[in-house]
C-alpha atoms as a PDB file:
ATOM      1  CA  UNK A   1     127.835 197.499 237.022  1.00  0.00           C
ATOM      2  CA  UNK A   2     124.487 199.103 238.638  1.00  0.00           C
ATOM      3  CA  UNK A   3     125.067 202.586 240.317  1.00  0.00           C
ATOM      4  CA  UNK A   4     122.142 203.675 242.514  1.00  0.00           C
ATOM      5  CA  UNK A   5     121.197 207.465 243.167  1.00  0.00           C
ATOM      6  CA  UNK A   6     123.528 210.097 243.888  1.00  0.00           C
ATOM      7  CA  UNK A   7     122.899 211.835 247.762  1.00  0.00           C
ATOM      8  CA  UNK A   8     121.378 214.541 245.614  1.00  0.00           C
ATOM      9  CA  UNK A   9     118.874 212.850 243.357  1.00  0.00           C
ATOM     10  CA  UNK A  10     118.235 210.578 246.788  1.00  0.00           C
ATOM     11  CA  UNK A  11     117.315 214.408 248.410  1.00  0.00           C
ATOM     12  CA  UNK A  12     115.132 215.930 245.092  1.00  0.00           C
ATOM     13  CA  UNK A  13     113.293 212.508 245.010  1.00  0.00           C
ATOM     14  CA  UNK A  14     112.607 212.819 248.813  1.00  0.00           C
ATOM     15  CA  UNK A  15     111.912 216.811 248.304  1.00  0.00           C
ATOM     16  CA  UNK A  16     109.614 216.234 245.693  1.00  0.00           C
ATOM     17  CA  UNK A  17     107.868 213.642 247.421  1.00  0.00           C
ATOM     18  CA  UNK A  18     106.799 215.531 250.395  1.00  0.00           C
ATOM     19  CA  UNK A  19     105.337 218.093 247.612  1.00  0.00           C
ATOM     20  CA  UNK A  20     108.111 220.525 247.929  1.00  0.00           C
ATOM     21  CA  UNK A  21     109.643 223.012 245.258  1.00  0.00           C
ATOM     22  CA  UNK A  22     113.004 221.954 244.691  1.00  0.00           C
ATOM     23  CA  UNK A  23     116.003 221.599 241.757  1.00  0.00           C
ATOM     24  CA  UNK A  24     119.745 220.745 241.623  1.00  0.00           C
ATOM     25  CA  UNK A  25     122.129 224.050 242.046  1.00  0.00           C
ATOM     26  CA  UNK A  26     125.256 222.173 241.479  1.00  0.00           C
ATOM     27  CA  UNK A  27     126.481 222.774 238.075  1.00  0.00           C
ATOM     28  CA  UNK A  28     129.376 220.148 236.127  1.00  0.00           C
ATOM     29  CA  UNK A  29     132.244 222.431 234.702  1.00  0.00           C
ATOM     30  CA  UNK A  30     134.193 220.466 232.093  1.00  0.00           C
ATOM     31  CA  UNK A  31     136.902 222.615 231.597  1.00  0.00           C
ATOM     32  CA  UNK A  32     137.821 222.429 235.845  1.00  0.00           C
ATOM     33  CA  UNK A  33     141.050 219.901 235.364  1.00  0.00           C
ATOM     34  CA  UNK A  34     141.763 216.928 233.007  1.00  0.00           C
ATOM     35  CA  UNK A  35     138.259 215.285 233.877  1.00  0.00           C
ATOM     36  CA  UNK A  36     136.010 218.292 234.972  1.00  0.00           C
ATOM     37  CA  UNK A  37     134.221 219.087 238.533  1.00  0.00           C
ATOM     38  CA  UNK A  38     130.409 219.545 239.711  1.00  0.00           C
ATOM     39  CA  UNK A  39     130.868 223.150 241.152  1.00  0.00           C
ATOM     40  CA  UNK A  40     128.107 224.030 244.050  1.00  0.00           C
ATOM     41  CA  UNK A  41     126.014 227.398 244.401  1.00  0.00           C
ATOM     42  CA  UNK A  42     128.048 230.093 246.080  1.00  0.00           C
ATOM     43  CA  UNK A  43     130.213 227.142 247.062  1.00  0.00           C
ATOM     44  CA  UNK A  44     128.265 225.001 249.563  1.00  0.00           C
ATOM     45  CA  UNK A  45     124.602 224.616 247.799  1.00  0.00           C
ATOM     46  CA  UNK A  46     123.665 221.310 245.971  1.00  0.00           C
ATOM     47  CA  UNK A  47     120.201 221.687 246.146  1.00  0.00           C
ATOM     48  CA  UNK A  48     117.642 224.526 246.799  1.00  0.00           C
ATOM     49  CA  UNK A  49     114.216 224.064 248.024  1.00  0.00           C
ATOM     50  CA  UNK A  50     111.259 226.550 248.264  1.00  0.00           C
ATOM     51  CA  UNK A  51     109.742 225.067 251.986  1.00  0.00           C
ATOM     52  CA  UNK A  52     106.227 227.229 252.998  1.00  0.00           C
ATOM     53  CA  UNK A  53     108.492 229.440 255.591  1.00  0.00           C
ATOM     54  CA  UNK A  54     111.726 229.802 253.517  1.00  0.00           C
ATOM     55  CA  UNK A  55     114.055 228.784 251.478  1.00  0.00           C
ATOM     56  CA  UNK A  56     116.426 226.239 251.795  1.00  0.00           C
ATOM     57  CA  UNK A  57     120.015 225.662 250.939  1.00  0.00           C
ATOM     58  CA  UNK A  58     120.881 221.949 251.164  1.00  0.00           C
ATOM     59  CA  UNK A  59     124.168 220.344 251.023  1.00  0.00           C
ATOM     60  CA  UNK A  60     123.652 216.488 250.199  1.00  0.00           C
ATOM     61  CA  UNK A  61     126.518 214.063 250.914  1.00  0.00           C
ATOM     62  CA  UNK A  62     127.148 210.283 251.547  1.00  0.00           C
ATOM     63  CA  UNK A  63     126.718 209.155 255.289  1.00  0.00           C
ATOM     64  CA  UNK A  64     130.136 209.042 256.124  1.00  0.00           C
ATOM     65  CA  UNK A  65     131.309 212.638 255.212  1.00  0.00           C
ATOM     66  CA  UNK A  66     128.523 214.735 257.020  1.00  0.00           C
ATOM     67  CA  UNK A  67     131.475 215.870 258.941  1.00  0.00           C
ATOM     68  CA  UNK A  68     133.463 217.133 255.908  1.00  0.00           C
ATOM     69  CA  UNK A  69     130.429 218.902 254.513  1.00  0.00           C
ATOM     70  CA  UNK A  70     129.694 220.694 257.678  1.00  0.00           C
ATOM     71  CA  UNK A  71     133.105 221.965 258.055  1.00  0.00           C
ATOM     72  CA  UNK A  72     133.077 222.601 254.311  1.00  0.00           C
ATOM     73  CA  UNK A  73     129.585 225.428 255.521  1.00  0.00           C
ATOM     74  CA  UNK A  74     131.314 226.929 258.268  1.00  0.00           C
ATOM     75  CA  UNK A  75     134.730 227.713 256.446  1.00  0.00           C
ATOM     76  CA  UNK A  76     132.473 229.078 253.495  1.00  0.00           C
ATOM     77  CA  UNK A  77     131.985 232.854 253.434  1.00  0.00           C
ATOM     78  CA  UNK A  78     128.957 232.803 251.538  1.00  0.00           C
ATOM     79  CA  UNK A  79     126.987 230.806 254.148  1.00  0.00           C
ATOM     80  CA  UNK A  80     126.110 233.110 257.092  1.00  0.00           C
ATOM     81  CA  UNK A  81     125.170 235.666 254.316  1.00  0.00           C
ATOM     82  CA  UNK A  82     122.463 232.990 252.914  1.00  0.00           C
ATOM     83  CA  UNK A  83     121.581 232.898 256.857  1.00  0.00           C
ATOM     84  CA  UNK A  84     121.055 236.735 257.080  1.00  0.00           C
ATOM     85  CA  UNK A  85     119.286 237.095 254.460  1.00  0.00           C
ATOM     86  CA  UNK A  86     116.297 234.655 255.677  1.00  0.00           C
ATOM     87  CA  UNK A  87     117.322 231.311 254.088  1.00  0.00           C
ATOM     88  CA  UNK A  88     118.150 227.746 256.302  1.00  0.00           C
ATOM     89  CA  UNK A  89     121.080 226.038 255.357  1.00  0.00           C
ATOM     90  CA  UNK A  90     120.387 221.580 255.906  1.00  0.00           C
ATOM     91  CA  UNK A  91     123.141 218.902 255.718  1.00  0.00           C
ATOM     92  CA  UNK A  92     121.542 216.067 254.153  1.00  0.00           C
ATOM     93  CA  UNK A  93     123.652 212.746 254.836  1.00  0.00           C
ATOM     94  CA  UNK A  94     122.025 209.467 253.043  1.00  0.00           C
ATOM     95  CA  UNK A  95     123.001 206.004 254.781  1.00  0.00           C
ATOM     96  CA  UNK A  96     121.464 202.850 254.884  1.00  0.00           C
ATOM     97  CA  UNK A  97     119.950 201.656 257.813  1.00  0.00           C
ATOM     98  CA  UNK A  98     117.663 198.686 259.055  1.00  0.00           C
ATOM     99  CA  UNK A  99     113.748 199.705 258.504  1.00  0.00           C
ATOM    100  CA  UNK A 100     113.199 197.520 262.052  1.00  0.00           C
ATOM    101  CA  UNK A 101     114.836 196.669 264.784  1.00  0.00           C
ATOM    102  CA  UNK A 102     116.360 193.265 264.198  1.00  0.00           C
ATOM    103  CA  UNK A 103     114.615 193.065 260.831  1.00  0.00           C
ATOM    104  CA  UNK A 104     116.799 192.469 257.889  1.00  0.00           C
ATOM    105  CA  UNK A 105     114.824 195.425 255.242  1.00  0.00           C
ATOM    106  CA  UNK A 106     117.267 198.233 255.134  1.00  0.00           C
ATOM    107  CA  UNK A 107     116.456 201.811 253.490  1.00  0.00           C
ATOM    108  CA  UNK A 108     118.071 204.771 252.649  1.00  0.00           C
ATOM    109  CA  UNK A 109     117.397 206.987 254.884  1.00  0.00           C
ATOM    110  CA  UNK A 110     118.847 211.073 255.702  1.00  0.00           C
ATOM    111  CA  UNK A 111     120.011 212.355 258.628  1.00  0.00           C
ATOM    112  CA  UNK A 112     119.186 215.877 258.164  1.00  0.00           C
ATOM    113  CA  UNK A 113     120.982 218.710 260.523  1.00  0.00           C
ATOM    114  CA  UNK A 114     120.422 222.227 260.608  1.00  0.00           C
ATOM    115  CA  UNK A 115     123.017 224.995 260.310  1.00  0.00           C
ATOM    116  CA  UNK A 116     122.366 227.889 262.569  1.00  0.00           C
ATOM    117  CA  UNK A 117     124.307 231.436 262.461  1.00  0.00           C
ATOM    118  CA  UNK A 118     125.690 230.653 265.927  1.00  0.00           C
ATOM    119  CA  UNK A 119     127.205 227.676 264.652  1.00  0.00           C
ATOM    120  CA  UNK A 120     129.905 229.887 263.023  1.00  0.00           C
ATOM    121  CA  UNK A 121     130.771 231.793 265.878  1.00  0.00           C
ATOM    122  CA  UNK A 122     131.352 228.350 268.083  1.00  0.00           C
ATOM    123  CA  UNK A 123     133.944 227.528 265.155  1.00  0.00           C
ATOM    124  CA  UNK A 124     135.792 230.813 265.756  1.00  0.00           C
ATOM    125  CA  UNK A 125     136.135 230.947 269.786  1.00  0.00           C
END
């Protein structure tokens, strides 16, 4: 059986494309349960890139739980301090979808949101 890229090395290869400083922050910890977990930075970080402005925090997921992964920010505590302290926080979500209209080529492709500080007060009120 042929597994493709994980959302993450999908993101680095994309990161590293566009000439951009970048690594994996995720760690695996074996001894997390009977088969181990990948543990993020502070929580909520997969990946960390150094953009020309800042740098970046970047949560990489499958298309279908960009949801989950945002919620998963807001609830975090460590996230609004990586705000204040100058960094962006990005929800990378990798899905397939058609290069053209009505063509049959289809490409993974992100959909890449933003997480602003006010986004954590509109989850508390």
């Amino acid at each position: 059986m042929r597994r493709g890229l994980s959302p993450t090395q999908r993101t680095i290869r994309a990161l590293r494309n566009q000439g951009t400083i970048c690594d994996i922050a995720e760690k695996f910890n074996a001894f997390v349960g009977p088969h181990g977990v990948r543990q993020d930075l502070f929580g909520f970080i997969d990946a960390v890139a150094l953009a020309p402005d800042c740098i970046k925090a970047i949560q990489c997921c499958a298309g279908s739980g960009h949801a989950e992964h945002k919620r998963k920010i807001l609830a975090n505590e460590n996230a609004p301090e990586w705000l204040k302290s100058g960094g962006k926080i990005e929800i990378w979500s990798w899905s397939k979808r058609k290069a053209r209209r009505g063509g049959k080529l289809e490409l993974w492709m992100p959909r890449i949101e933003e997480i602003t500080h006010e986004m954590f007060f509109e989850e508390e009120g």
